[in-house]
Protein backbone atom coordinates (compact mmCIF):
# COMPACT_ATOMS: atom_id res chain seq x y z
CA UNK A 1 85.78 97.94 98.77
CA UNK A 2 86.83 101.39 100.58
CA UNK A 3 89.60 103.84 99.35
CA UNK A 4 91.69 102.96 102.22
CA UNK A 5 91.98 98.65 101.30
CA UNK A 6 92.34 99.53 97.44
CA UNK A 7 95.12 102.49 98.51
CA UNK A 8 96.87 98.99 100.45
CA UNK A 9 96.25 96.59 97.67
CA UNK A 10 98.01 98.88 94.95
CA UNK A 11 100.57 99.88 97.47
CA UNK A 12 101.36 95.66 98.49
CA UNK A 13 101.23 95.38 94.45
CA UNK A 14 103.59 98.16 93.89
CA UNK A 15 105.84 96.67 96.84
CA UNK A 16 105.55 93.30 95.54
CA UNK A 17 106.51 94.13 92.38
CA UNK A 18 109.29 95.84 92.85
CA UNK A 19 111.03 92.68 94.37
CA UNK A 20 110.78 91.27 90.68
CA UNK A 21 113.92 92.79 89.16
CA UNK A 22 115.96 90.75 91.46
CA UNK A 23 114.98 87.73 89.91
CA UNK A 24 113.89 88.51 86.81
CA UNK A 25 117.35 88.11 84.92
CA UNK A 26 114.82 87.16 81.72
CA UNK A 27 115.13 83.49 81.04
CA UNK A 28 114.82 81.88 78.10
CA UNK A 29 111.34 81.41 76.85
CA UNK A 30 110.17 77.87 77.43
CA UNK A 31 106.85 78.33 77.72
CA UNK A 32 104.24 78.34 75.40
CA UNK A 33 100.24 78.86 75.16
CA UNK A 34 98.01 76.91 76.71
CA UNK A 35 94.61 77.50 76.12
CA UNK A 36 91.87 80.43 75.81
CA UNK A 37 92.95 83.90 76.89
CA UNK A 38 91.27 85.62 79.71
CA UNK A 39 89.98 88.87 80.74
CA UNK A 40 90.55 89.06 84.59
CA UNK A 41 93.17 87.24 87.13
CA UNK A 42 92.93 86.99 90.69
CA UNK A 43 95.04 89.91 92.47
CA UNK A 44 94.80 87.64 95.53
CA UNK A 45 96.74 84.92 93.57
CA UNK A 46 99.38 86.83 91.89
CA UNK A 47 102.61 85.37 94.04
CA UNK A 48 105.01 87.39 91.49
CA UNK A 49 105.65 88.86 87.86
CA UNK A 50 108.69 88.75 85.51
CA UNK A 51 108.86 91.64 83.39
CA UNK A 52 110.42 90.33 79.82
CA UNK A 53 110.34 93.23 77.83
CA UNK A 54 108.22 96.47 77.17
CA UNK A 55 105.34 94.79 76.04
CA UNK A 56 105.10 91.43 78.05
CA UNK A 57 104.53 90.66 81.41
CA UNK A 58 104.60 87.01 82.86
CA UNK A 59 101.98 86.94 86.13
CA UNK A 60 103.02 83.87 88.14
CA UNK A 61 100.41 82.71 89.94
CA UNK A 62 99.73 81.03 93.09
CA UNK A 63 99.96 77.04 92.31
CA UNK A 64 103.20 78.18 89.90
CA UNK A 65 100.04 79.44 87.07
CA UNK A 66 101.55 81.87 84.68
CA UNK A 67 99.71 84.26 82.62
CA UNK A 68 101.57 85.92 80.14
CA UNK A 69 100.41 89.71 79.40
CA UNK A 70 100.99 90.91 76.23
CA UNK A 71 100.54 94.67 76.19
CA UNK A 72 98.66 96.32 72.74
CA UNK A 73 101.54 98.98 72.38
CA UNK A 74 105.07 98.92 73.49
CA UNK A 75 105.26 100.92 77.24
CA UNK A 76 108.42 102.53 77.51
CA UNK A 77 111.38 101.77 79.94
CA UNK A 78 109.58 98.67 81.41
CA UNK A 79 111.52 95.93 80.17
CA UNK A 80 114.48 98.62 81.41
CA UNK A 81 112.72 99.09 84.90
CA UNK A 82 110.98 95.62 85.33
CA UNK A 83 108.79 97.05 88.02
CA UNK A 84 105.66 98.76 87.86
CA UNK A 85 102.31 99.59 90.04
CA UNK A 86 98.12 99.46 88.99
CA UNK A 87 95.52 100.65 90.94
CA UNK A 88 92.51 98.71 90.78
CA UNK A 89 89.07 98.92 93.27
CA UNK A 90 88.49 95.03 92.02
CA UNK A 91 89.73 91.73 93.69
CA UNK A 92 90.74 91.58 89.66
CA UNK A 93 93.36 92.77 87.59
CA UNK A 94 92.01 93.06 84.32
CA UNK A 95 92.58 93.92 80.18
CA UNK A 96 90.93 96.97 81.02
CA UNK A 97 92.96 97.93 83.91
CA UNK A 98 96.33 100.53 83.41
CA UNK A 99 99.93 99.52 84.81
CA UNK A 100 102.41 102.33 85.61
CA UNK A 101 106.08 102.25 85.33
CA UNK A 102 108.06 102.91 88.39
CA UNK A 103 111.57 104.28 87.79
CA UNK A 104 114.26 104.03 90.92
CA UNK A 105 115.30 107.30 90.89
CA UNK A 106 115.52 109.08 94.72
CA UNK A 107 112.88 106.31 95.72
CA UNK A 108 110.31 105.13 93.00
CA UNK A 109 108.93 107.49 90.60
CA UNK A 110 105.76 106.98 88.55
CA UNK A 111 106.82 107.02 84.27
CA UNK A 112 104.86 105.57 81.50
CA UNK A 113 101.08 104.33 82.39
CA UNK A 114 100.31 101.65 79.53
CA UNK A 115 96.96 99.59 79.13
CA UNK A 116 97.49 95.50 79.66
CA UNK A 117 95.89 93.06 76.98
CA UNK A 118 94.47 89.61 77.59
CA UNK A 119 96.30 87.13 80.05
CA UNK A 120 97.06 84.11 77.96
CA UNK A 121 97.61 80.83 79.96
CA UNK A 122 100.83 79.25 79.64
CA UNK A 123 102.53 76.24 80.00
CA UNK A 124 106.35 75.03 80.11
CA UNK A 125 107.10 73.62 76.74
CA UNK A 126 107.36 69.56 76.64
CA UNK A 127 110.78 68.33 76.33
């Protein structure tokens, strides 16, 4: 992939996620796991995340799929921001891969860079 399409797939990503605040007023939890956790999603079917706090990360999917992130340490002032950016030269976001915390300042400013964990499948919980 060249350094110019992996510039405009972190720059869509950072874009796309800063539209999350807006709707992430964080709901209730009704969803629970559903199944093994995985390595790698799709950046190609990520329609949207919803920042819950400064450790977890829900990655709606394409199909209304969520993956919920749970980071290995807390990364500060993203549950505060709900918006960050990763820059990736994979068609996959990954446990491996590094998000950054953008803060609204005078335009978006990079903060915190924190490692992501596994993305657990999850389901809404039966009523």
């Amino acid at each position: 992939m060249s350094a110019h399409l992996t510039r405009r797939l972190a720059l869509a990503m950072a874009l796309a996620c800063t539209a999350a605040p807006t709707l992430a007023k964080t709901a209730p939890d009704n969803l629970v796991p559903a199944g093994k956790p995985v390595d790698c999603v799709q950046i190609t079917s990520i329609r949207s995340t919803n920042v819950r706090d400064d450790r977890t990360i829900d990655f709606i999917m394409n199909g209304n799929k969520v993956y919920r992130n749970t980071l290995p340490n807390s990364c500060p002032s993203l549950g505060f921001e709900k918006r960050f950016l990763y820059k990736t030269s994979l068609s996959q976001l990954c446990s491996v891969d590094i998000i950054t915390v953008l803060y609204q300042t005078n335009g978006l400013q990079p903060g915190a860079s924190c490692g992501l964990g596994k993305f657990q499948p999850m389901q809404k919980l039966a009523k």
